[in-house]
Protein backbone atom coordinates (compact mmCIF):
# COMPACT_ATOMS: atom_id res chain seq x y z
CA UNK A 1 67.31 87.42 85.26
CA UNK A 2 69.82 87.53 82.33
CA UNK A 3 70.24 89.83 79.70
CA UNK A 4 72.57 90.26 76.67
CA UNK A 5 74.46 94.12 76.29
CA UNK A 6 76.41 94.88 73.36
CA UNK A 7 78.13 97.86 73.99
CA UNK A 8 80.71 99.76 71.48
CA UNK A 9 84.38 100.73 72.01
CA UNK A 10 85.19 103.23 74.73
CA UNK A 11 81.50 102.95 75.99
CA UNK A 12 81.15 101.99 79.81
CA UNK A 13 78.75 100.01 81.98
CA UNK A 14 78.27 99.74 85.76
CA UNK A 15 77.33 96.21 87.20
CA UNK A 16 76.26 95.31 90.86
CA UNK A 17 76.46 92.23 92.35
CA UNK A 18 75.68 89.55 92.73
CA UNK A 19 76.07 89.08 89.00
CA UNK A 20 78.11 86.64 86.17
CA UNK A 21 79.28 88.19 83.37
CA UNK A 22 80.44 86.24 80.18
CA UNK A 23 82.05 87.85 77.42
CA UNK A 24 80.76 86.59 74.38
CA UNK A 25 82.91 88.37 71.70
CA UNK A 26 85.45 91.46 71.98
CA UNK A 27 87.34 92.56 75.17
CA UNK A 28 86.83 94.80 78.39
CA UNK A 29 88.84 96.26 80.67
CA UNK A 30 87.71 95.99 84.70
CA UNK A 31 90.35 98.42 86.89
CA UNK A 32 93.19 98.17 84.58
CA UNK A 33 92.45 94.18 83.86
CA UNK A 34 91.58 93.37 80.05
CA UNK A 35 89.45 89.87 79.68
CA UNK A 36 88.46 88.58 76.69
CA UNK A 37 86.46 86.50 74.49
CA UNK A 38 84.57 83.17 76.76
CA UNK A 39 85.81 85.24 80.05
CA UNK A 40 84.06 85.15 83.37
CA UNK A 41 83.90 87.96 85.51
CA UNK A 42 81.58 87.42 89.32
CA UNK A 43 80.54 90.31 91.24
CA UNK A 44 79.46 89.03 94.64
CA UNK A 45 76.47 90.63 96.39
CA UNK A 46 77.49 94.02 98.10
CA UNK A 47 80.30 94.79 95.49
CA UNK A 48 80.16 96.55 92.13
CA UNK A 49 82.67 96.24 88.90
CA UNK A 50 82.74 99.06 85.75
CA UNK A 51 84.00 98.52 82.90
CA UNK A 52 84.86 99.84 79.35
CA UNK A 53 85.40 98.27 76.19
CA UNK A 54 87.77 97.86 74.24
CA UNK A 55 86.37 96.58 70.85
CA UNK A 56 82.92 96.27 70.17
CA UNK A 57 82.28 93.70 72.67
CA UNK A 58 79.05 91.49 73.58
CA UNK A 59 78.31 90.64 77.09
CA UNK A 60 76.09 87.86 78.22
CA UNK A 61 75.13 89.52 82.46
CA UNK A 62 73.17 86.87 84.58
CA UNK A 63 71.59 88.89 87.43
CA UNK A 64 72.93 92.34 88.48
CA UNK A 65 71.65 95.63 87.84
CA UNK A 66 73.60 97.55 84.83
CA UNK A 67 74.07 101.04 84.09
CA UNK A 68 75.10 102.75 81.51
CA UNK A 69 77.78 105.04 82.58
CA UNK A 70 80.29 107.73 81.30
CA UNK A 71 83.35 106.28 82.52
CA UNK A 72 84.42 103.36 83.81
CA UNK A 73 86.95 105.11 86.51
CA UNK A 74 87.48 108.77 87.17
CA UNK A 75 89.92 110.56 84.97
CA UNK A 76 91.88 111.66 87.71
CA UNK A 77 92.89 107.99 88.89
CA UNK A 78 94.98 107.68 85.36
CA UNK A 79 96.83 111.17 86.51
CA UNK A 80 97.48 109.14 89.30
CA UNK A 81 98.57 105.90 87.85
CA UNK A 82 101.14 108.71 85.56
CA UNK A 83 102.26 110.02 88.64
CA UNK A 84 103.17 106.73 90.30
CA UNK A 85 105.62 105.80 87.17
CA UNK A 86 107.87 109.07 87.92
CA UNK A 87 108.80 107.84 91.30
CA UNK A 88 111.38 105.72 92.14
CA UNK A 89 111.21 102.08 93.36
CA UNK A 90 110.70 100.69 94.97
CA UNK A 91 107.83 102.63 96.48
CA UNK A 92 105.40 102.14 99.65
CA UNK A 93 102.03 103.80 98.27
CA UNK A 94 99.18 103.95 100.66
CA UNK A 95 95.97 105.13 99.56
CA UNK A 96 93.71 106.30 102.78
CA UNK A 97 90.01 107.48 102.87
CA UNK A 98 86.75 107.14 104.52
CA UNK A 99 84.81 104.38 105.10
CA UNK A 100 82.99 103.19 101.22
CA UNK A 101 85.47 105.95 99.20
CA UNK A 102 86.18 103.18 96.82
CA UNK A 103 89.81 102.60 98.76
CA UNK A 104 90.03 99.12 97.75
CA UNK A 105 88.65 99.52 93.87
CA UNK A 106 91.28 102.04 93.31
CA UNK A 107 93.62 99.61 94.78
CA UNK A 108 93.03 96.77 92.66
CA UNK A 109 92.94 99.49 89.82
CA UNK A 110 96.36 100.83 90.22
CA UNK A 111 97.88 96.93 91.47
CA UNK A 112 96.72 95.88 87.59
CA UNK A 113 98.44 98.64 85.91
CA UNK A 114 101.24 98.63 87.24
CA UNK A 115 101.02 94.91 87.06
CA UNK A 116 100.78 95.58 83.02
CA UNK A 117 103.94 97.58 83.21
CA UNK A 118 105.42 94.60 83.90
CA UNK A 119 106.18 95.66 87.59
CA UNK A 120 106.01 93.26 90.66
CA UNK A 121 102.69 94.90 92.63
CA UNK A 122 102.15 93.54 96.51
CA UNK A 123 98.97 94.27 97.96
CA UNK A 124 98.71 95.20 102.15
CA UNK A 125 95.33 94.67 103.15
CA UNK A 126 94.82 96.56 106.43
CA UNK A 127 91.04 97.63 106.17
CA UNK A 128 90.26 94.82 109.18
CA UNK A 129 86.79 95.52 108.88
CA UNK A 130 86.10 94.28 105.53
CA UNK A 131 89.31 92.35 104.91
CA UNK A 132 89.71 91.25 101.06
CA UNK A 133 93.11 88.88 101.02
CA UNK A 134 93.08 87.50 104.66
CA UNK A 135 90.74 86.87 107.25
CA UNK A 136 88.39 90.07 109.06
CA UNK A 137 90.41 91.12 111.97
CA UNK A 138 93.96 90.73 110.20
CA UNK A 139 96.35 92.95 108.10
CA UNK A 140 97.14 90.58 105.20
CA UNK A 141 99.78 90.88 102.35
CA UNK A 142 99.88 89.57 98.77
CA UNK A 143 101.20 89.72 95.29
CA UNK A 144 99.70 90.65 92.16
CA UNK A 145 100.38 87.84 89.70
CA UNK A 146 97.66 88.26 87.19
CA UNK A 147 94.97 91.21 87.24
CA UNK A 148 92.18 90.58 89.56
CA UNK A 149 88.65 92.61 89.66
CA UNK A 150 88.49 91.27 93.79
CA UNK A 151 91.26 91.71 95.84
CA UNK A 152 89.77 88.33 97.45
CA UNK A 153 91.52 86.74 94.12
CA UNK A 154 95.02 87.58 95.43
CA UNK A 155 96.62 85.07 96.74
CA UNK A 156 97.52 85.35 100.79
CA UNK A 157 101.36 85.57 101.09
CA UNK A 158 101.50 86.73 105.09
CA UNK A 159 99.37 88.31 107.73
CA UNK A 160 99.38 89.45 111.14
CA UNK A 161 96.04 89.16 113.45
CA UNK A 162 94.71 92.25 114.54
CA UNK A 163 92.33 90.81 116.54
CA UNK A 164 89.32 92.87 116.30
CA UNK A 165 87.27 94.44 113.05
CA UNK A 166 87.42 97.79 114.34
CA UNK A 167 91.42 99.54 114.03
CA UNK A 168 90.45 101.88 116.93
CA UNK A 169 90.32 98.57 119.44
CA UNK A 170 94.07 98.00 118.83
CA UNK A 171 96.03 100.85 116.86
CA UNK A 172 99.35 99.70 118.05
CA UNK A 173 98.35 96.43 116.74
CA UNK A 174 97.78 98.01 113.27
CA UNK A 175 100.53 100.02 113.27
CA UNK A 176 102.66 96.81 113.95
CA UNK A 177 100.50 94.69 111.58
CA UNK A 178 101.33 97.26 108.47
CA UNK A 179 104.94 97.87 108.75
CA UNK A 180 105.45 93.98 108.88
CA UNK A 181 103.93 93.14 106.21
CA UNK A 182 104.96 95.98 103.92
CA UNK A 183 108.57 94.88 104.96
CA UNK A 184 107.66 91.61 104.00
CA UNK A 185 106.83 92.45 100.51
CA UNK A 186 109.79 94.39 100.35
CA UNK A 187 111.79 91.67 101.05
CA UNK A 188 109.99 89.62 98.35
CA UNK A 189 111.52 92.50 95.86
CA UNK A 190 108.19 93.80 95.14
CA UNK A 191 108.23 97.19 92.71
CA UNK A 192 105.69 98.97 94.27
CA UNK A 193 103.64 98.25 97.59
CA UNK A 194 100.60 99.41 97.52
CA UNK A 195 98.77 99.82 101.24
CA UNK A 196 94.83 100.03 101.11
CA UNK A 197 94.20 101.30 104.62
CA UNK A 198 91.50 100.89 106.87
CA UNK A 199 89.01 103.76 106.51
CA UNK A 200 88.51 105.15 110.13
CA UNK A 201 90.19 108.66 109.29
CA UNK A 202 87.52 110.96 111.17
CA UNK A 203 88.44 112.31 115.26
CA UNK A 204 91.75 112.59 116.58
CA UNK A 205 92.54 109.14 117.51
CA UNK A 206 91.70 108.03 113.71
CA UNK A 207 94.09 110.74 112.33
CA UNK A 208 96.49 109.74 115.45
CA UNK A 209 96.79 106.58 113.86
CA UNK A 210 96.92 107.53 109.92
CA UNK A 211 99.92 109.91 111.08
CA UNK A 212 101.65 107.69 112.79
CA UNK A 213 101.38 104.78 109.87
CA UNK A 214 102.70 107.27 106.95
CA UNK A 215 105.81 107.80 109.70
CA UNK A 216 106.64 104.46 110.16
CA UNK A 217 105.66 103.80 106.39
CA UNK A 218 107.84 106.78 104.77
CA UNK A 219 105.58 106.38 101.44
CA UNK A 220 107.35 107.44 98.50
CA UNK A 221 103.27 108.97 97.51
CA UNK A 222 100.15 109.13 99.71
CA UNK A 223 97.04 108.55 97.62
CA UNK A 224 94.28 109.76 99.25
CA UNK A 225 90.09 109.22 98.41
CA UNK A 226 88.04 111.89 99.36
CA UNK A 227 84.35 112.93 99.55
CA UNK A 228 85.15 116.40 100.64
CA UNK A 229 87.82 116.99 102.23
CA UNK A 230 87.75 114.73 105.65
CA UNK A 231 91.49 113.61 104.64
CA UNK A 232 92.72 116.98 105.09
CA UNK A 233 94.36 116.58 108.56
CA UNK A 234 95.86 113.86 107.70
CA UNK A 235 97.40 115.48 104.45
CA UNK A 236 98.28 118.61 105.54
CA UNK A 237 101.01 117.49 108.39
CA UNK A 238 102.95 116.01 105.01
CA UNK A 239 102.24 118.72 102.95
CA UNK A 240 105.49 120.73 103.46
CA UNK A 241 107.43 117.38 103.04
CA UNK A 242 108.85 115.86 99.87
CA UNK A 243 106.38 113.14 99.52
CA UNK A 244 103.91 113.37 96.22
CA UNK A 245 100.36 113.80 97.78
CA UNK A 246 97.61 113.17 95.26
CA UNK A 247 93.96 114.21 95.85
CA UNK A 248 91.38 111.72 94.16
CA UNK A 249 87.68 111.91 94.29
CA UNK A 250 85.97 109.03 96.15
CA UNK A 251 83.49 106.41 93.95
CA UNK A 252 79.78 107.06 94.51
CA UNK A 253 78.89 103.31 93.74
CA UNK A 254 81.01 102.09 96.85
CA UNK A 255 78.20 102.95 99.65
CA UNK A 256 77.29 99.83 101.52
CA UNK A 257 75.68 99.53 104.78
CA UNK A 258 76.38 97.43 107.96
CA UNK A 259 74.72 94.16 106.72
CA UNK A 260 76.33 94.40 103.50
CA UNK A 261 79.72 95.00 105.31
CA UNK A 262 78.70 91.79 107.71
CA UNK A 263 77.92 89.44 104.88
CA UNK A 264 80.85 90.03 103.02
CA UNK A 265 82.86 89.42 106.23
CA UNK A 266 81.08 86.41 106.88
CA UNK A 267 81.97 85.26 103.11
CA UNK A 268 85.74 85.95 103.92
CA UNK A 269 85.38 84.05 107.47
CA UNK A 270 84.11 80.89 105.49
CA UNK A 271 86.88 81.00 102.64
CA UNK A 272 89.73 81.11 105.56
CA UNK A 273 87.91 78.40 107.51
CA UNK A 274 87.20 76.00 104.69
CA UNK A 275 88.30 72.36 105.76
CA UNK A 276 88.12 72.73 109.15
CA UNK A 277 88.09 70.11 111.79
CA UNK A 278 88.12 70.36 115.69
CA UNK A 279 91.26 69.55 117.54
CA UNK A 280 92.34 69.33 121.04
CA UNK A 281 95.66 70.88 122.04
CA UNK A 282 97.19 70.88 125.27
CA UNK A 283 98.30 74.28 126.49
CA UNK A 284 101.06 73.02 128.62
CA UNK A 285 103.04 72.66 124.91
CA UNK A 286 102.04 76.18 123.13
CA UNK A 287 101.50 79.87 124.05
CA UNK A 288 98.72 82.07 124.55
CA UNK A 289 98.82 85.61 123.48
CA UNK A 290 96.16 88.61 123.70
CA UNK A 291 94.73 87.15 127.03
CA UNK A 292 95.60 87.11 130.28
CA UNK A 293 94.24 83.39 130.86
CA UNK A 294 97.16 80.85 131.96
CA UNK A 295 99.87 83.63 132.30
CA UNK A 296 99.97 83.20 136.32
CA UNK A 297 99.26 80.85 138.90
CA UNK A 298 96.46 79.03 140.03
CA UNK A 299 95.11 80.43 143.33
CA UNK A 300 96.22 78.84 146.59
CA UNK A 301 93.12 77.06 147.89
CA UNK A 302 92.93 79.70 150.58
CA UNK A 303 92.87 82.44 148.33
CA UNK A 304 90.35 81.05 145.93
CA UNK A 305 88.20 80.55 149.42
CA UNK A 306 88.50 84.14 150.28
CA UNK A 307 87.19 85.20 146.56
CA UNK A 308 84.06 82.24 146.81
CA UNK A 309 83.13 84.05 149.75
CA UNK A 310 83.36 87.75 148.43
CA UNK A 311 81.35 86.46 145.24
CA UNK A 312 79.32 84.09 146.44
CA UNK A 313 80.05 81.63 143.68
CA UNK A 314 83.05 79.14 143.40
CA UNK A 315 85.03 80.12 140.48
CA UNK A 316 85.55 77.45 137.22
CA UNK A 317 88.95 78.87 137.49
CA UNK A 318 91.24 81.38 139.12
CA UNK A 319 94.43 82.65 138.80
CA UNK A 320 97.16 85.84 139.40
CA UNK A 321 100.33 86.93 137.90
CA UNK A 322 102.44 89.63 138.98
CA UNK A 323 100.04 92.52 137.75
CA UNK A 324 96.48 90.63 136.72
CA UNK A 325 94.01 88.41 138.75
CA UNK A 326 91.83 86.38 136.12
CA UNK A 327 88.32 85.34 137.25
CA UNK A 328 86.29 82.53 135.10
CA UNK A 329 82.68 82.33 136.28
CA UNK A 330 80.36 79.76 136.33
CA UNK A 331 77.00 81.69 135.59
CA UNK A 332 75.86 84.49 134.21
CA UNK A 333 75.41 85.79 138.09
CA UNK A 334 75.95 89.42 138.06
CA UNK A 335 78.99 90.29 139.62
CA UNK A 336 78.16 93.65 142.29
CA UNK A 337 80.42 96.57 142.28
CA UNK A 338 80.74 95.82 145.93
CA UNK A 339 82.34 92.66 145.24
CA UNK A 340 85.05 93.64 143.06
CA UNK A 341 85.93 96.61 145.39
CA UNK A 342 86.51 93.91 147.54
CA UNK A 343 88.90 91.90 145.08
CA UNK A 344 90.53 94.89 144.63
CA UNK A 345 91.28 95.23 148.41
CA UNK A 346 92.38 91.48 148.54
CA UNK A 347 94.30 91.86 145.34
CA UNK A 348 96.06 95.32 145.57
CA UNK A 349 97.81 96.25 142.55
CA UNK A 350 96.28 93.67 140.55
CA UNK A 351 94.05 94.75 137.08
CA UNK A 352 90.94 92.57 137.55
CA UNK A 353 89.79 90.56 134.70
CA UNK A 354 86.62 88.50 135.55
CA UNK A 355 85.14 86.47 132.41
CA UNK A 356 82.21 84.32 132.08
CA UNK A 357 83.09 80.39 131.25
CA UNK A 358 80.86 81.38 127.81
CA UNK A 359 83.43 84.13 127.31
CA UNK A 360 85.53 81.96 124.94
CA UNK A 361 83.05 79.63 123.00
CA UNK A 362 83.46 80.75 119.69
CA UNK A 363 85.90 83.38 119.61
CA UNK A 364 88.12 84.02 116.65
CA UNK A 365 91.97 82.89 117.15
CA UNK A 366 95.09 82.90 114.96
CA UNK A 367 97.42 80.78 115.03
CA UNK A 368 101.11 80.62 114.46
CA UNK A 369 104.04 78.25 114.06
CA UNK A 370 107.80 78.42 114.25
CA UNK A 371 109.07 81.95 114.12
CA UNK A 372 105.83 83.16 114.92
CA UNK A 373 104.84 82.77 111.11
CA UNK A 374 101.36 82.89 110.63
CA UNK A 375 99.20 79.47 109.64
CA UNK A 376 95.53 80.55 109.54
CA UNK A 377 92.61 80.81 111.73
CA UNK A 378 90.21 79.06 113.63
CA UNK A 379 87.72 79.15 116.31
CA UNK A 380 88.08 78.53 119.98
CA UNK A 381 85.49 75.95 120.83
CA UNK A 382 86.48 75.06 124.32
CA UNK A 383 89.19 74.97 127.03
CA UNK A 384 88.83 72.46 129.99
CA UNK A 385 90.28 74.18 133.01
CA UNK A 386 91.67 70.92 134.87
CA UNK A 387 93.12 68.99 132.10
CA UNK A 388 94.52 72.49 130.61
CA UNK A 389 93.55 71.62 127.41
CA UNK A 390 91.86 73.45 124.41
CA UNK A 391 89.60 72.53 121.61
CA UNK A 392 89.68 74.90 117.99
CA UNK A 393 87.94 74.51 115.32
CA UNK A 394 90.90 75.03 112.15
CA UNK A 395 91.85 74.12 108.43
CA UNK A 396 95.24 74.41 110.59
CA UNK A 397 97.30 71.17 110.91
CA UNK A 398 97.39 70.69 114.76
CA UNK A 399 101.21 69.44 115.14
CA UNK A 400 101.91 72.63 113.72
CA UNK A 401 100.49 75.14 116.02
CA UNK A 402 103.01 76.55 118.30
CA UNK A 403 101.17 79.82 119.60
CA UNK A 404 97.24 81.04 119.81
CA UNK A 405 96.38 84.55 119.51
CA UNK A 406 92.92 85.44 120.95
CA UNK A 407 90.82 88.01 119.21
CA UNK A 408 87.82 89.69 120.40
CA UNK A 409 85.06 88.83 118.07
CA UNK A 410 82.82 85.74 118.04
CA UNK A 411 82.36 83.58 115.20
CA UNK A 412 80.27 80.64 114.47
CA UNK A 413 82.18 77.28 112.00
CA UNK A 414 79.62 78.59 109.53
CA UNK A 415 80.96 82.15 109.24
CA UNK A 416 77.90 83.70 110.83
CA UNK A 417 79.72 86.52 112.88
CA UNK A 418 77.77 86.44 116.23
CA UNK A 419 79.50 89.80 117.37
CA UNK A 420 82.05 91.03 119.44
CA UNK A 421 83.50 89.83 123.17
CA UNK A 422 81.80 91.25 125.98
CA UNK A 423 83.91 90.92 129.90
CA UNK A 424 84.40 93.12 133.48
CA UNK A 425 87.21 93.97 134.19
């Protein structure tokens, strides 16, 4: 379906995606970005884009549904936009709220004004779960060099691999992940970083977290989204401090639901895995990390008799370090209760960690070179126990890889996300 709207200056519209918009005449601004005459603007599926003109403008919409709207952002996210030019820079900004509060649309908002200020703008990404600028299951970083309706259109600069799409599997990870790579764009002299951050803000554990990120962060303002008030007790251990708090009201055309979230997760997996090719590394030459696979010793041949016997299936592969004992199974045998009582006896001391030989095929991996500087992603395809050698698939240049970092979510070479890792320990 297409359609032609002609809509007069200061008047708004709402598209959802998937649409194409062309502007035929005139000019509109999209969160703080102006695009003119023979412009293209593409709102995926799952996303939506307001605008306002600026002249008397003609748009030429291919798909989408369009509403007419009032405005094309609240009024209060230009207070906040005045607010952010009183404070000093550089300044660490991060803007937290639930789960579809518009986060990242108020993001890319505020990155393109202050981009038109003529002010150098670096993004954090660290909402895992529906990463924009790097891969699901990382906190990325990236700079603002043009304005940008889809934070997907900034450029990656860095990132650091999470592992997981949910923050609550790994908070120390995100913690770590956030203050990296806002010191990273600090070093890159950035103006202003602004930090969209992931939106699990309800329970104690979830406002553990926020509080202990806006420590470590020491924002110059907090920006917060709200429905209600769920950000409250986050906000309120700040609010005798000197930091500017503003209070914005969330977007009601950000609600998506869990396939929507999927899909556009699955669209990100393909754009990070584009050009990828399997290849075989041996692990003898690089490191594992975020697994406890070939960080010991194989099992004497006694010992791996002893656990045969108590499970009453020979192992693909066995081995203990000073505090883990790592199982791989052949089968998907059931493993009793009994039995890994028993390994505990045998193995005092030890944290038991029995995976199936299917445990690996298709998880998600990062991978890093010298210095620990992130390359990209790939998928772990498989890992012959006797040879000690490992197959990914990557857009990664093998003779660079220097370390693998194992995440907990399965992914097919397609992008189809076939769900998260499932082991005993």
């Amino acid at each position: 379906m297409e359609c032609v709207e002609t809509i007069n200056e200061g008047e708004c519209l709402l598209v959802k995606g998937p649409a194409n918009i062309e502007v035929k005449n005139g000019r509109v601004m999209v969160l703080g970005g102006t695009f003119g005459s023979e412009e293209r603007i593409v709102i995926p599926r799952g996303k939506a884009v307001s605008l306002r003109a600026c002249t008397s403008t003609t748009l030429k919409i291919a798909s989408g549904y369009v509403e007419r709207i009032k405005e094309d952002v609240p009024p209060q996210w230009r207070v906040a936009v005045e607010e952010l030019d009183k404070v000093e820079k550089p300044a660490v900004v991060p803007i937290i709220g639930g789960i579809d509060t518009g986060k990242t649309t108020f993001t890319t908002f505020l990155g393109n004004m202050v981009l038109e200020r003529g002010l150098k703008v670096a993004i954090v990404d660290a909402d895992v779960g529906q990463s924009d600028i790097g891969p699901p299951c990382s906190v990325a970083m990236g700079v603002l060099n043009h304005p940008v309706i889809d934070m997907s259109k900034v450029e990656l600069g860095d990132a650091y691999f999470v592992g997981s799409t949910t923050p609550s599997a790994y908070p120390h990870r995100m913690i770590a992940g956030v203050k990296i790579m806002v010191e990273k764009a600090l070093m890159l002299r950035s103006d202003v970083v602004l930090v969209d951050t992931p939106g699990w803000i309800s329970g104690f554990r979830a406002r553990d977290l926020n509080i202990t990120l806006l420590h470590i962060l020491q924002p110059s303002m907090i920006i917060a989204l709200q429905e209600k008030d769920e950000a409250e007790g986050i906000l309120r251990v700040f609010s005798s401090s000197n930091i500017r708090i503003i209070r914005l009201p969330a977007l009601a055309s950000c609600k998506r639901d869990r396939e929507i979230r999927k899909f556009l997760r699955e669209i990100a997996y393909r754009r990070h895995l584009r050009g990828g090719v399997n290849v075989t590394l041996n692990l003898e030459s690089i490191s594992l990390a975020y697994t406890t696979l070939f960080n010991g010793n194989r099992l004497s041949a006694d010992d791996e008799k002893k656990v045969s016997a108590i499970l009453g299936v020979n192992p693909v592969y066995a081995e203990s370090s000073f505090d883990t004992l790592t199982l791989i199974l052949p089968s998907e045998k059931d493993v009793s209760q009994e039995a890994v009582e028993a390994l505990k006896q045998l193995f005092k001391g030890k944290e038991m960690h029995l995976l199936r030989e299917k445990t690996f095929e298709n998880l998600l991996v990062a991978l890093l070179g010298e210095r620990n500087r992130y390359l990209g992603i790939g998928i772990l395809k498989k890992i012959d126990y006797t040879t000690k050698e490992i197959t990914l698939y990557t857009p990664v240049p093998p003779n660079k890889i220097l370390t693998i970092l194992f995440g907990s979510v399965k992914v097919m070479e397609d992008g189809v996300e076939i769900g998260p890792v499932r082991s005993k320990h």
